[in-house]
N, C-alpha and C. Protein backbone atom coordinates (compact mmCIF):
# COMPACT_ATOMS: atom_id res chain seq x y z
N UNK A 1 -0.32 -2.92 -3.71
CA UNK A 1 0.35 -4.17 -3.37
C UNK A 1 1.77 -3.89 -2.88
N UNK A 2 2.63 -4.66 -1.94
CA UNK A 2 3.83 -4.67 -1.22
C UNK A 2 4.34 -6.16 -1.99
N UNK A 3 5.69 -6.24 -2.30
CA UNK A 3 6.17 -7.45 -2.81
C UNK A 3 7.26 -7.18 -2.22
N UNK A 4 7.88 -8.49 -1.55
CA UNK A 4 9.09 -8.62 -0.32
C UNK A 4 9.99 -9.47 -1.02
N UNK A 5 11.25 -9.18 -0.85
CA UNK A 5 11.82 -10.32 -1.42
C UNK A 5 12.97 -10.11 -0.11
N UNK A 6 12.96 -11.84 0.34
CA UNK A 6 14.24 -11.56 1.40
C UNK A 6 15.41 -12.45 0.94
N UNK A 7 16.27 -12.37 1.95
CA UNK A 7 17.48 -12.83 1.49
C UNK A 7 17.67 -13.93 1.05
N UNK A 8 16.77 -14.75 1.88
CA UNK A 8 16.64 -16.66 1.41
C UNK A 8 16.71 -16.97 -0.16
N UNK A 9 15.81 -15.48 -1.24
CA UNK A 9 15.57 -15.86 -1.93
C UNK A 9 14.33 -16.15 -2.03
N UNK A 10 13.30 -15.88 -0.90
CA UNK A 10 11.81 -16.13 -1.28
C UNK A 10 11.25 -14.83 -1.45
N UNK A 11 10.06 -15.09 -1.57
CA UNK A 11 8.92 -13.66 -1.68
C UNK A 11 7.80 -13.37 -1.16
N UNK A 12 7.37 -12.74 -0.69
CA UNK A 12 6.11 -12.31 -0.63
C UNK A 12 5.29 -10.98 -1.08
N UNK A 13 3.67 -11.34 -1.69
CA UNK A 13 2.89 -10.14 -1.89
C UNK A 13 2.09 -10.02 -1.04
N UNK A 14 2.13 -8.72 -0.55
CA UNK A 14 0.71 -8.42 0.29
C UNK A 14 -0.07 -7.20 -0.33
N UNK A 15 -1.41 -7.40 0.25
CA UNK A 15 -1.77 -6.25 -0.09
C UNK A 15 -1.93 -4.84 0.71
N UNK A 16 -1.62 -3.89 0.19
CA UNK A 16 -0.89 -2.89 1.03
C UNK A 16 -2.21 -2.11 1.60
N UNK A 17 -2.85 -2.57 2.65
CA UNK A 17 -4.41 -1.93 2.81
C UNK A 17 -4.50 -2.59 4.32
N UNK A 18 -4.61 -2.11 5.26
CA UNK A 18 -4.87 -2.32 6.24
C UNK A 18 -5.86 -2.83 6.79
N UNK A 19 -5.49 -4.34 7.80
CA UNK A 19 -6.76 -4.94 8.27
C UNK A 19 -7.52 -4.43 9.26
N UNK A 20 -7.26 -3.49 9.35
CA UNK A 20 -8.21 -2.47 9.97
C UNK A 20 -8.99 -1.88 9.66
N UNK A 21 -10.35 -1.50 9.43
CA UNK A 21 -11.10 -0.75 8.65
C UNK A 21 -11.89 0.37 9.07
N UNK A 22 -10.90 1.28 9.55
CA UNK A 22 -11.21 2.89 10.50
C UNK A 22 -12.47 3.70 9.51
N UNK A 23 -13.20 3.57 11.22
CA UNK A 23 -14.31 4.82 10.04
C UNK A 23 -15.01 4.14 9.24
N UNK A 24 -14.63 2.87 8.80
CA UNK A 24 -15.30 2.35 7.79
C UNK A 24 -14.69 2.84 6.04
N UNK A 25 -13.59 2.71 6.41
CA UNK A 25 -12.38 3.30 5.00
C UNK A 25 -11.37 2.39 4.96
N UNK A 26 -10.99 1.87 4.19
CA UNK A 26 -9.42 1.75 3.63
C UNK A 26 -8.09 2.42 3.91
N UNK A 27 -7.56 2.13 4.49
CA UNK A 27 -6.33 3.00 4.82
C UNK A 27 -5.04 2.10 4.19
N UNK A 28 -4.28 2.42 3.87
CA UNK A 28 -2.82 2.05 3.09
C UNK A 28 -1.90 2.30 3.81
N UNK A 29 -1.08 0.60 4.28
CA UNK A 29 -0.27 0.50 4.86
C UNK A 29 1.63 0.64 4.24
N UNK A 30 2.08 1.28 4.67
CA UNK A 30 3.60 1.70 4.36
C UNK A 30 4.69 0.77 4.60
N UNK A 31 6.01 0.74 4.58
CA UNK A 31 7.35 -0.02 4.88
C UNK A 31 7.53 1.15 5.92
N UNK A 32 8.13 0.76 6.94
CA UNK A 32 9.30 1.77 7.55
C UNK A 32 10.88 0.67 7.93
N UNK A 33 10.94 1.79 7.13
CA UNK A 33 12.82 0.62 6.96
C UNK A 33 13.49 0.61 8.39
N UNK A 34 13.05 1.57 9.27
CA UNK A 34 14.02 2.22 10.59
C UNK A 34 13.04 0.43 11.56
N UNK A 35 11.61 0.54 11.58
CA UNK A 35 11.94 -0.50 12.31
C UNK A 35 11.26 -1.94 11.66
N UNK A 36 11.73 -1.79 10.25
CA UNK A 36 11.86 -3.48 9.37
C UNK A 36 9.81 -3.96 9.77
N UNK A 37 9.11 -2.74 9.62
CA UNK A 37 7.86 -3.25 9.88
C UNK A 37 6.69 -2.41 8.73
N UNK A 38 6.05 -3.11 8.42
CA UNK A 38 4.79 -2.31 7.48
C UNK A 38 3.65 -1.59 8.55
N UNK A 39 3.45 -0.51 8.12
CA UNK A 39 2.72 0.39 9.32
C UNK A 39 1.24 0.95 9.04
N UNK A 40 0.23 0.90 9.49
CA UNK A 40 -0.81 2.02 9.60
C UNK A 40 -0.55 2.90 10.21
N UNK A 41 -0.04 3.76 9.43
CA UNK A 41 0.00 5.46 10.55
C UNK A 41 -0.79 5.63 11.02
N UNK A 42 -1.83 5.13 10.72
CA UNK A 42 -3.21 6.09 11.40
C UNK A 42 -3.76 5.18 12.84
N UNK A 43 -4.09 3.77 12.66
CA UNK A 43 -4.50 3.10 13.44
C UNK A 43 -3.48 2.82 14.38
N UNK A 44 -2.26 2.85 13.88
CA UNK A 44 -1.13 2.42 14.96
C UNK A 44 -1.20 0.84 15.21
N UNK A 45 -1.39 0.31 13.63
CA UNK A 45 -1.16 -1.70 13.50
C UNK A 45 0.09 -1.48 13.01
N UNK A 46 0.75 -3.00 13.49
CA UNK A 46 2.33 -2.66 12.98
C UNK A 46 2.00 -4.55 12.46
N UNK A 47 2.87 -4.85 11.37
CA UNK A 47 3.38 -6.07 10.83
C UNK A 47 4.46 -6.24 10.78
N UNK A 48 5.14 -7.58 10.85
CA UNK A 48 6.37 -7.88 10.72
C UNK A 48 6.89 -7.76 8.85
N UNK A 49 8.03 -8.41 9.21
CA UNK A 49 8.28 -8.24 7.06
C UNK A 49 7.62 -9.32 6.53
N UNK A 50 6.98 -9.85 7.27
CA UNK A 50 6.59 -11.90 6.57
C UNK A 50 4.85 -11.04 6.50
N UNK A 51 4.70 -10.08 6.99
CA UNK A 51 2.97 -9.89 6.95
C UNK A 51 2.56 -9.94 8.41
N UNK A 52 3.07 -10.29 9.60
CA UNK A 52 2.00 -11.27 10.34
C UNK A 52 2.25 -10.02 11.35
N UNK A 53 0.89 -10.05 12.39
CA UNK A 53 0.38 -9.40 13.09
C UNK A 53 1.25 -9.04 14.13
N UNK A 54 1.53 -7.76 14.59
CA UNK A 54 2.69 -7.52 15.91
C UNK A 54 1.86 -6.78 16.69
N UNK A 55 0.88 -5.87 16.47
CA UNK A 55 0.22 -4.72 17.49
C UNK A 55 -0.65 -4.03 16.81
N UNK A 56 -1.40 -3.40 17.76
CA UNK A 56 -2.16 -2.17 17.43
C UNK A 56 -3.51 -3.06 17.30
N UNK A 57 -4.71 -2.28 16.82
CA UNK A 57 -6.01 -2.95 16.71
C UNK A 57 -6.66 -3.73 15.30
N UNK A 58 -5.79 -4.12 14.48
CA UNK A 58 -5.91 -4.56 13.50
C UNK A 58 -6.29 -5.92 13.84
N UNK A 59 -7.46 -6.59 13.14
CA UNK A 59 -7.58 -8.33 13.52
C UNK A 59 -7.01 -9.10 12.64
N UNK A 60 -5.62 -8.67 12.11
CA UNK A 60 -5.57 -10.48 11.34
C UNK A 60 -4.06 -9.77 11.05
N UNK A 61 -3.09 -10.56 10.12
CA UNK A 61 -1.98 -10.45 9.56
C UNK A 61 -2.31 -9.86 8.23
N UNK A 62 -1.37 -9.22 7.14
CA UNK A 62 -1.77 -8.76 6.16
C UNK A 62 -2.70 -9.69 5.23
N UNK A 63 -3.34 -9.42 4.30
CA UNK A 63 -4.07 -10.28 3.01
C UNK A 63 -2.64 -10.47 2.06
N UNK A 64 -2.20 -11.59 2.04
CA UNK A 64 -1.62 -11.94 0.99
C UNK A 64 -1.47 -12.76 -0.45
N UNK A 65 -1.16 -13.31 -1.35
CA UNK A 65 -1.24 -13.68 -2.38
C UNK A 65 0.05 -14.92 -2.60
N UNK A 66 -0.92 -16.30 -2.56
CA UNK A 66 0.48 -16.81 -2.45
C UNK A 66 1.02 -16.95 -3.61
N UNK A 67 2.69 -17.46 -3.53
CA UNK A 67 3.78 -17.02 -4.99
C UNK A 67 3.89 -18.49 -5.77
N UNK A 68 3.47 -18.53 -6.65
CA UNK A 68 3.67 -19.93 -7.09
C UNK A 68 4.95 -19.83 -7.99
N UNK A 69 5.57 -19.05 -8.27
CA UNK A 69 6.96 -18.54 -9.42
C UNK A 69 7.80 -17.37 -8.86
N UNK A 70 8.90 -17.75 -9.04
CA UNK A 70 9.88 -16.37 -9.00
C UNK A 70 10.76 -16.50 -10.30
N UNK A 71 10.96 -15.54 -10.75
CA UNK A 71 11.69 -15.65 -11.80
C UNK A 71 12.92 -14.35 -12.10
N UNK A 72 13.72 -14.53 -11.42
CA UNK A 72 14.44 -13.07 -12.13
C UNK A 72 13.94 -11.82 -11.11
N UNK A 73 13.25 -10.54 -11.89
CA UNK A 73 12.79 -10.14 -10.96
C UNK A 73 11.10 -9.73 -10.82
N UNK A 74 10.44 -10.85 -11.39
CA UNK A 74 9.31 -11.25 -11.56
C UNK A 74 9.00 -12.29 -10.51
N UNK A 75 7.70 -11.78 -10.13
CA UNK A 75 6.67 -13.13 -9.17
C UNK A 75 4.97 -13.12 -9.57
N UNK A 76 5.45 -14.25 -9.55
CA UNK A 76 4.04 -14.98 -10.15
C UNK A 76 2.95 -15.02 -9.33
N UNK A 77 1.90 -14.79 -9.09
CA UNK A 77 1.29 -15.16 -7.72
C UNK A 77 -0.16 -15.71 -8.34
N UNK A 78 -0.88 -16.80 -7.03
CA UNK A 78 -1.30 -17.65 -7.22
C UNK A 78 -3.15 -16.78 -6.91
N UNK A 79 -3.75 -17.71 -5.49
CA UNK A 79 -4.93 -17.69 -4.89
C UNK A 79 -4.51 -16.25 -3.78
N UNK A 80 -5.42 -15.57 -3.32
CA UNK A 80 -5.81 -14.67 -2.31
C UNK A 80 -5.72 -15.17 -1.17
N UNK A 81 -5.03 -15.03 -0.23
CA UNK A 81 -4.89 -16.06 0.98
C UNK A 81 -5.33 -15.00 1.94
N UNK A 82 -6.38 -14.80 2.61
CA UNK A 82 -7.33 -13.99 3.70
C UNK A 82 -7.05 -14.23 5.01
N UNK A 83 -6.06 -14.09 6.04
CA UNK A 83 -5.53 -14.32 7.33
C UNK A 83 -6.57 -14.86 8.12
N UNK A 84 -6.84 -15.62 8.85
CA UNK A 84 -8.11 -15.84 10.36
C UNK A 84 -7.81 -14.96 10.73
N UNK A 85 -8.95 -14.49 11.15
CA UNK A 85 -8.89 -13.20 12.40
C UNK A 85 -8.57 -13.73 14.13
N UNK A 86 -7.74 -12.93 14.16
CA UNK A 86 -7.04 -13.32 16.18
C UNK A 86 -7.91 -13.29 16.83
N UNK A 87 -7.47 -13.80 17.41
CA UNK A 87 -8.98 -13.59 18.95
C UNK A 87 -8.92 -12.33 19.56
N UNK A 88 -9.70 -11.64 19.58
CA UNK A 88 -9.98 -10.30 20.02
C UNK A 88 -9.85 -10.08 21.63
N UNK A 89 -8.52 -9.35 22.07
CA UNK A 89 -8.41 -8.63 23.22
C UNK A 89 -7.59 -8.02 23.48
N UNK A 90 -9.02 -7.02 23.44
CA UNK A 90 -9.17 -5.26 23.09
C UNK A 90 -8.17 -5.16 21.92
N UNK A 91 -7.20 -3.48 22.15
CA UNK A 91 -6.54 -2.68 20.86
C UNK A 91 -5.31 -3.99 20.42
N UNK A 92 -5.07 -4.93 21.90
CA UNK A 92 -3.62 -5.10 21.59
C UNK A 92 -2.61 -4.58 21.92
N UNK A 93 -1.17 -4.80 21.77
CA UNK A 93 -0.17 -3.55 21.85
C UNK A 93 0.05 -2.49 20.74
N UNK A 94 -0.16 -1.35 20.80
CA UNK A 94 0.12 -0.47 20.14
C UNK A 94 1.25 -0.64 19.07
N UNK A 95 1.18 -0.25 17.77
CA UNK A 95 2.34 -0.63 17.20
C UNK A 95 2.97 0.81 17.18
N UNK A 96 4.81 0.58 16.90
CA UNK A 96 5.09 1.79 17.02
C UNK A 96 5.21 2.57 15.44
N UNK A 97 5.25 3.76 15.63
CA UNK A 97 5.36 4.73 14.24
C UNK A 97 6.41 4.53 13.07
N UNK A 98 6.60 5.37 12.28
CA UNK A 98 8.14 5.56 11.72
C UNK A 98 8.80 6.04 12.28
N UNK A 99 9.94 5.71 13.43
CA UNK A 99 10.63 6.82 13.58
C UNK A 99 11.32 7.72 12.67
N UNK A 100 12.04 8.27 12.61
CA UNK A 100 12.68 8.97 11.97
C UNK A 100 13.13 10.48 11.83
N UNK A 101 13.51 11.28 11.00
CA UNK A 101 14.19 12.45 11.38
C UNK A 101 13.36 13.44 12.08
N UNK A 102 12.10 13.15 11.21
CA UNK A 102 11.24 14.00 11.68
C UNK A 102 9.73 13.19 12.31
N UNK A 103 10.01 12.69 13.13
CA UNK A 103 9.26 11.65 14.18
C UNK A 103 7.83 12.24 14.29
N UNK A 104 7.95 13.72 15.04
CA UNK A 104 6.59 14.03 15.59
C UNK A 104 5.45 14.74 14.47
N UNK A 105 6.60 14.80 13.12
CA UNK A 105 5.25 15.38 11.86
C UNK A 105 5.07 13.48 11.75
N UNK A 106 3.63 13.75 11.45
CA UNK A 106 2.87 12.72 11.22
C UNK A 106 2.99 12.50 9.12
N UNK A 107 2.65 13.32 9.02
CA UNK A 107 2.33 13.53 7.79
C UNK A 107 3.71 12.74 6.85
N UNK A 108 4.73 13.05 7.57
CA UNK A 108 6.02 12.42 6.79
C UNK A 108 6.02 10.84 6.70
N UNK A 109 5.34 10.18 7.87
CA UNK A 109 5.40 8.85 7.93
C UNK A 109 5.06 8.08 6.77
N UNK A 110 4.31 8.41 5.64
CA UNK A 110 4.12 7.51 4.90
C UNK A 110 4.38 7.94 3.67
N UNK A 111 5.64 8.52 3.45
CA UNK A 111 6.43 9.04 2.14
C UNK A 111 6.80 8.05 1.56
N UNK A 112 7.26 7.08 2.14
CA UNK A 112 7.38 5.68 1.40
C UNK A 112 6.49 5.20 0.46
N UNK A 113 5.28 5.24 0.78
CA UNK A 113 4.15 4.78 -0.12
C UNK A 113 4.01 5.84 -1.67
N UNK A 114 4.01 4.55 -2.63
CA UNK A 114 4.15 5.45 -3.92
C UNK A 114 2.71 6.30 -4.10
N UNK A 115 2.23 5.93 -3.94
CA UNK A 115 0.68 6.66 -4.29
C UNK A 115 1.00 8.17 -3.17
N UNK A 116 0.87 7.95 -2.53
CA UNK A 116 1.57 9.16 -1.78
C UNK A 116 2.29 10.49 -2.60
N UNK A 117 3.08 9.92 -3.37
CA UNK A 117 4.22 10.60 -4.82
C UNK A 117 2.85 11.33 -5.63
N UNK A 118 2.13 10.47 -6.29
CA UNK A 118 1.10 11.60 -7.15
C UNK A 118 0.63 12.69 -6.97
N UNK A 119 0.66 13.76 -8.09
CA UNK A 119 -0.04 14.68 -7.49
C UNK A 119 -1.37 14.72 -7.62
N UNK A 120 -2.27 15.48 -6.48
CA UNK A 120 -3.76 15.73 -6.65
C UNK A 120 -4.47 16.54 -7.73
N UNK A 121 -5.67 15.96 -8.28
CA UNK A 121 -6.27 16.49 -8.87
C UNK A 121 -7.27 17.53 -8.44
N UNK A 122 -7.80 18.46 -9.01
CA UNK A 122 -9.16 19.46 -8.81
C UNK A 122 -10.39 18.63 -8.60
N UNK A 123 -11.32 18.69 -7.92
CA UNK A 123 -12.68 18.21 -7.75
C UNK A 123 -13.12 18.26 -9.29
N UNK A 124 -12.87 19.16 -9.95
CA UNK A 124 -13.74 19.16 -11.40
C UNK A 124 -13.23 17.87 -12.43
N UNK A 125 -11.82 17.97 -12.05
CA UNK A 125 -11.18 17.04 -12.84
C UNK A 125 -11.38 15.54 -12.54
N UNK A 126 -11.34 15.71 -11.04
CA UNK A 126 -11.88 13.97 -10.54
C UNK A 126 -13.05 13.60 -10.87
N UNK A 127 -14.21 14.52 -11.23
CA UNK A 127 -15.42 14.56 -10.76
C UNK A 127 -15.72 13.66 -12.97
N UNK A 128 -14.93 14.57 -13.78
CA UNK A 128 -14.69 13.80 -14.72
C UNK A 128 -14.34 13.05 -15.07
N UNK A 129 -13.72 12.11 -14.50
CA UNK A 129 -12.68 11.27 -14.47
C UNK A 129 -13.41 9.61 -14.06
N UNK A 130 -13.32 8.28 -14.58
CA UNK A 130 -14.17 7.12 -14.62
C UNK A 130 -13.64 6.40 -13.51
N UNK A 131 -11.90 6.68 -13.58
CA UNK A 131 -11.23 6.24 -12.19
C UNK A 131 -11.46 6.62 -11.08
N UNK A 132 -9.94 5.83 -9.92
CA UNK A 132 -9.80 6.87 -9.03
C UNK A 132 -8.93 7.92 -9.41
N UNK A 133 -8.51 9.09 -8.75
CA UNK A 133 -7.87 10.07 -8.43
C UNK A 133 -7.19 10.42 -7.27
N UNK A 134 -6.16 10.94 -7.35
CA UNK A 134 -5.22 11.44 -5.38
C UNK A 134 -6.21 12.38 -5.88
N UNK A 135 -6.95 12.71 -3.96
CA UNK A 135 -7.07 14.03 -4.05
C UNK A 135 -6.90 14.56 -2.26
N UNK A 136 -6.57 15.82 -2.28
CA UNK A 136 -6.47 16.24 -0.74
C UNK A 136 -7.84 17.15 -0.31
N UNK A 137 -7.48 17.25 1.08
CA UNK A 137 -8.46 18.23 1.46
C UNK A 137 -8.60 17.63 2.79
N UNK A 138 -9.58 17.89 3.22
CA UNK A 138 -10.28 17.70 4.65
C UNK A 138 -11.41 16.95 4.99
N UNK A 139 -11.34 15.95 5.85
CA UNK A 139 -12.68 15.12 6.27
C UNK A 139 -13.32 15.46 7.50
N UNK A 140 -14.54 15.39 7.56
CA UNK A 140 -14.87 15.80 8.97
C UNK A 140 -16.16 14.75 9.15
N UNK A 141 -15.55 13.76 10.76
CA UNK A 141 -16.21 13.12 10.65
C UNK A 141 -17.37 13.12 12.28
N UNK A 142 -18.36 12.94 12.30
CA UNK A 142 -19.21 13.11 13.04
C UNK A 142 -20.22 12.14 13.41
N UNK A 143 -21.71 12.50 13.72
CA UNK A 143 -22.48 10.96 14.31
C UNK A 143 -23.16 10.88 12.79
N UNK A 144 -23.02 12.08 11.98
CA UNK A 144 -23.80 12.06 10.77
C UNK A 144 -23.39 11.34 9.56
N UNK A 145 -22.02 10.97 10.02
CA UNK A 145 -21.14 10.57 9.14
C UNK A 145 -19.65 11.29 8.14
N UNK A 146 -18.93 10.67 7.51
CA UNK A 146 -18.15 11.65 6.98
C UNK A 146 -18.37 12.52 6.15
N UNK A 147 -17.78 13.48 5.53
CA UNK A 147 -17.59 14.27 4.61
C UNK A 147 -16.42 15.04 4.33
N UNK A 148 -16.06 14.93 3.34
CA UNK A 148 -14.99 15.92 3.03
C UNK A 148 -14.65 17.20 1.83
N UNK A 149 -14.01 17.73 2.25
CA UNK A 149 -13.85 19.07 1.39
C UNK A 149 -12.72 19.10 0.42
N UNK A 150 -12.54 19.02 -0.35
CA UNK A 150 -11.55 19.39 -1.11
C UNK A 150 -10.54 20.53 -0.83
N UNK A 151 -9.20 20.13 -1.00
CA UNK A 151 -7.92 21.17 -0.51
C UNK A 151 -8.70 22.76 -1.11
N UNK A 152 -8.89 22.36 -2.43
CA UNK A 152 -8.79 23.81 -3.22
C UNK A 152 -10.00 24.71 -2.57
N UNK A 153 -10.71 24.53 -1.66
CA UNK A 153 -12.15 25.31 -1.41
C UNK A 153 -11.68 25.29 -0.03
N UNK A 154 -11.99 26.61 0.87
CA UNK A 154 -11.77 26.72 2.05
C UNK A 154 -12.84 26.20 3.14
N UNK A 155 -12.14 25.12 3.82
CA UNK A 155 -13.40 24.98 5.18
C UNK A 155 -13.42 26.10 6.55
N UNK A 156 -14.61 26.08 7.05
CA UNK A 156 -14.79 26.66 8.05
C UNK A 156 -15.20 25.52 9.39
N UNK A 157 -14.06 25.04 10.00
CA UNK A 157 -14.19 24.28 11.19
C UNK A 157 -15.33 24.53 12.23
N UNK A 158 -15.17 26.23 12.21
CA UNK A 158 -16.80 26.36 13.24
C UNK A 158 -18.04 26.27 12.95
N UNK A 159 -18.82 26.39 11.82
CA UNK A 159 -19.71 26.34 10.68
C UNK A 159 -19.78 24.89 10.22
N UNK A 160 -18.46 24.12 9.92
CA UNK A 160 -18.67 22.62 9.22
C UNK A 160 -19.11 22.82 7.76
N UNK A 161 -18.59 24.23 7.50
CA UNK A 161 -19.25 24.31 6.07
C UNK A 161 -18.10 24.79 5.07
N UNK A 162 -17.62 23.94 3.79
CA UNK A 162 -16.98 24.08 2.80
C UNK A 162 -17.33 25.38 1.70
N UNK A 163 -16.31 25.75 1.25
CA UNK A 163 -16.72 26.73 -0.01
C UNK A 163 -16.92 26.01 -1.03
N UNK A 164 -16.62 24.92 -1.25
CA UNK A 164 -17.37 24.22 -2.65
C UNK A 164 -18.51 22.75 -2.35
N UNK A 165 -17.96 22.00 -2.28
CA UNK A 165 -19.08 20.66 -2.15
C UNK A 165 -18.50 20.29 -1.11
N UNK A 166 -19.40 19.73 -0.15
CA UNK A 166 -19.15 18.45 1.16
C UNK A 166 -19.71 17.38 0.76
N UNK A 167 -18.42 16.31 0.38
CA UNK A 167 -19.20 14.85 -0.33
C UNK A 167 -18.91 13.83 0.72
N UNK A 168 -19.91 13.30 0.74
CA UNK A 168 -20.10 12.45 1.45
C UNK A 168 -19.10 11.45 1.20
N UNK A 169 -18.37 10.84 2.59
CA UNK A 169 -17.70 9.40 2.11
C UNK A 169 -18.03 8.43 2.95
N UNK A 170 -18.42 8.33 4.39
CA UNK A 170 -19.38 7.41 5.16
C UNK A 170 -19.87 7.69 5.70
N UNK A 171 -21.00 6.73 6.27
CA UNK A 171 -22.65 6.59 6.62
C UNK A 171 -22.52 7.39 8.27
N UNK A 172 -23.70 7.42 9.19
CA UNK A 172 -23.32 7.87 10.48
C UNK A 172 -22.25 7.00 11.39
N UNK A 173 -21.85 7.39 12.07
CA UNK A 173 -21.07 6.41 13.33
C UNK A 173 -21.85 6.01 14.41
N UNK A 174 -20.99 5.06 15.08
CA UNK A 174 -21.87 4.77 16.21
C UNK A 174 -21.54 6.05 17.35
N UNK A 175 -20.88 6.61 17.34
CA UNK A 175 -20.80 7.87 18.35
C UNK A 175 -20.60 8.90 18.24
N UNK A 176 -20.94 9.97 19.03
CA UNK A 176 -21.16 11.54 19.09
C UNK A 176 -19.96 12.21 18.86
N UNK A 177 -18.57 11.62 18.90
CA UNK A 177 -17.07 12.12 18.72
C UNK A 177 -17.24 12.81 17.25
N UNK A 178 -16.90 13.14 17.31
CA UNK A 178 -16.35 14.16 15.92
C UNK A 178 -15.60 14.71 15.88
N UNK A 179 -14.60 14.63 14.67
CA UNK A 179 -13.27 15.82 15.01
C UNK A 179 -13.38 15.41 13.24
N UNK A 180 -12.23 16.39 12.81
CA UNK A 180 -11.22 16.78 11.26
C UNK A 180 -9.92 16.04 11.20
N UNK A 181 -10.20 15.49 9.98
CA UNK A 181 -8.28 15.33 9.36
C UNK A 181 -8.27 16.05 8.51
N UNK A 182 -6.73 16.27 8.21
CA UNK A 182 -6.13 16.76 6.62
C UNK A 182 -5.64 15.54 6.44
N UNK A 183 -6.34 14.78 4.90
CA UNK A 183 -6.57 13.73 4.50
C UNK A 183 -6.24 13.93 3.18
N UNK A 184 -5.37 12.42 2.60
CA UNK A 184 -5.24 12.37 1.15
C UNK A 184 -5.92 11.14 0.89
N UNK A 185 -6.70 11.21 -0.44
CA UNK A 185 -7.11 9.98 -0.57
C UNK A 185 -7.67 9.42 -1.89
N UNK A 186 -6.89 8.20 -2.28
CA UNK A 186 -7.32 7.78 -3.62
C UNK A 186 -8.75 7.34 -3.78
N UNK A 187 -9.58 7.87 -4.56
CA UNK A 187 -11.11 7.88 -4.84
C UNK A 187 -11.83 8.03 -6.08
N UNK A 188 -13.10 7.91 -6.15
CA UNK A 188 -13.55 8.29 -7.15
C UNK A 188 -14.64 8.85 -6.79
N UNK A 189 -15.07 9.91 -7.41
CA UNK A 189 -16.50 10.80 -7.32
C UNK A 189 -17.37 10.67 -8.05
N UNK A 190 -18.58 9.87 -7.34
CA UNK A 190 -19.68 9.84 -7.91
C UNK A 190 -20.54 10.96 -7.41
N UNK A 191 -21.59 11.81 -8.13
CA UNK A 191 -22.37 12.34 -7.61
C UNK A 191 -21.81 13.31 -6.42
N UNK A 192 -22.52 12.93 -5.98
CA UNK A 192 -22.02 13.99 -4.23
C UNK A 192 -21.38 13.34 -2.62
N UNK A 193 -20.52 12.17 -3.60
CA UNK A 193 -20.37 11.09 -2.71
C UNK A 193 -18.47 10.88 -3.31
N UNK A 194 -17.59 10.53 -2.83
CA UNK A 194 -16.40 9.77 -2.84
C UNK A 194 -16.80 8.47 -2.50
N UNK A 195 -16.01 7.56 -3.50
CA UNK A 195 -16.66 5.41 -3.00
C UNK A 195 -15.32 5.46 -4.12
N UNK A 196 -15.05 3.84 -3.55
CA UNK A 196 -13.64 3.42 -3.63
C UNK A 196 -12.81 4.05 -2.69
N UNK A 197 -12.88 4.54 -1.96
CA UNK A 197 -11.40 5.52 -1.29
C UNK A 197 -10.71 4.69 -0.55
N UNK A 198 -9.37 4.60 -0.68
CA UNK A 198 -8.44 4.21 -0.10
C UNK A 198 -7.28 5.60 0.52
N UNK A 199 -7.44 5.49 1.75
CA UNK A 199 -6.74 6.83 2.60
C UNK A 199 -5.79 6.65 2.90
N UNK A 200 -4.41 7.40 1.81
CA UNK A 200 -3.11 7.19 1.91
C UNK A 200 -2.50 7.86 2.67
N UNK A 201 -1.25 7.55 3.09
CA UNK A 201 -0.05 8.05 3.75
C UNK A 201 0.23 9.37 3.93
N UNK A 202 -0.07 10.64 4.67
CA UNK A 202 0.07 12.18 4.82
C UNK A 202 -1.11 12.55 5.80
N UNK A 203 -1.84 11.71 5.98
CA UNK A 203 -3.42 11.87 6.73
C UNK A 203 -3.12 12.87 7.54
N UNK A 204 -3.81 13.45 8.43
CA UNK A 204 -3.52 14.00 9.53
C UNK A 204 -4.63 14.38 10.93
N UNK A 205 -4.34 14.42 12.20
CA UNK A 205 -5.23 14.79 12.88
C UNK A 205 -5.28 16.05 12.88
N UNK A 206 -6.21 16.92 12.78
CA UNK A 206 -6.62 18.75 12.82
C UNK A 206 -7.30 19.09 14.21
N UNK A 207 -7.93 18.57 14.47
CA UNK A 207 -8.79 18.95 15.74
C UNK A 207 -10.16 18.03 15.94
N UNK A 208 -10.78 18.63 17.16
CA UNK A 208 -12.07 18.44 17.53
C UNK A 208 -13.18 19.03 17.03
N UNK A 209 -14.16 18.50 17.08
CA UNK A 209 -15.29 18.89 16.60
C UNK A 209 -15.83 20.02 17.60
């Protein structure tokens, strides 16, 4: 969740998850203070500070929660308020990035986001675990669908084959594209599968398939 408080004295909560749903995942949207906008690094949707839609391919304004109380530095919040979706044509304008010191690493853009701060767990440890977990590593996604590898086990990009488990996290795609990220992502491991994942802030593009 994102909670705004502006100068007027009002508030807002949103939820910090992007109306975009890449891949068929969750991705977690950031603040960037440089241009006063909440960001998908990845999709390139940008929001204003109120929530509402500025660019990129996202269909709606953030999901927010309306505030029925402020108190101090407490807010109360009410019903789930679910944006209409815009009328669709095409990506939109592109929203822009974080700028900042270090503009062209990607990976820095979403240091803001606290979940981002945790450190990752071992596959063994997540794999025990009832929650989610941060964990890193690598996704590779294809017509077969995703999968990813865990940081701690080495992938082989030409092969597509991990030194420990390739767990599944979505179904096939509709197209033959395939390429790799270096991906962080809050999850839980069932079986031979990641569900729940929400794909935080450090993502990265690696290559082509």
């Amino acid at each position: 969740m994102w909670v705004a408080a502006y100068d007027d004295g009002t508030a807002a909560v949103f939820e910090a998850i992007s109306t975009h749903r890449a891949e068929g995942l969750d991705w977690a949207v950031g603040w960037c203070p440089q241009t006063e906008a909440f960001i998908d690094y990845w999709g390139a949707s940008r929001w204003d500070r109120r929530g509402r839609y500025v660019g990129g391919p996202a269909p709606s304004d953030l999901t927010a929660y309306e505030v029925v109380d402020i108190d101090g530095g407490s807010v109360a919040v009410g019903d789930r308020v679910v944006a209409p979706r815009r009328t669709f044509v095409g990506t939109g304008p592109l929203g822009e990035v974080c700028s900042g010191d270090d503009h062209a690493n990607r990976a820095t853009w979403g240091r803001y986001h606290v979940a981002n701060d945790a450190p990752g767990v071992s596959l063994g440890q997540a794999t025990g675990t009832r929650g989610r977990v941060v964990l890193d590593g690598v996704a590779v996604f294809g017509p077969d669908g995703g999968r990813f590898c865990a940081a701690e086990f080495d992938f082989d990009a030409a092969t597509e084959t991990c030194g420990g488990r390739l767990l599944r996290i979505v179904e096939g795609q509709p197209n033959d594209a395939g390429y790799i990220v270096a991906v962080r992502v809050l999850a839980a491991v069932r079986g031979g599968a990641l569900t729940d994942v929400l794909v935080l802030p450090g993502t990265d593009f690696v290559g082509d398939l």
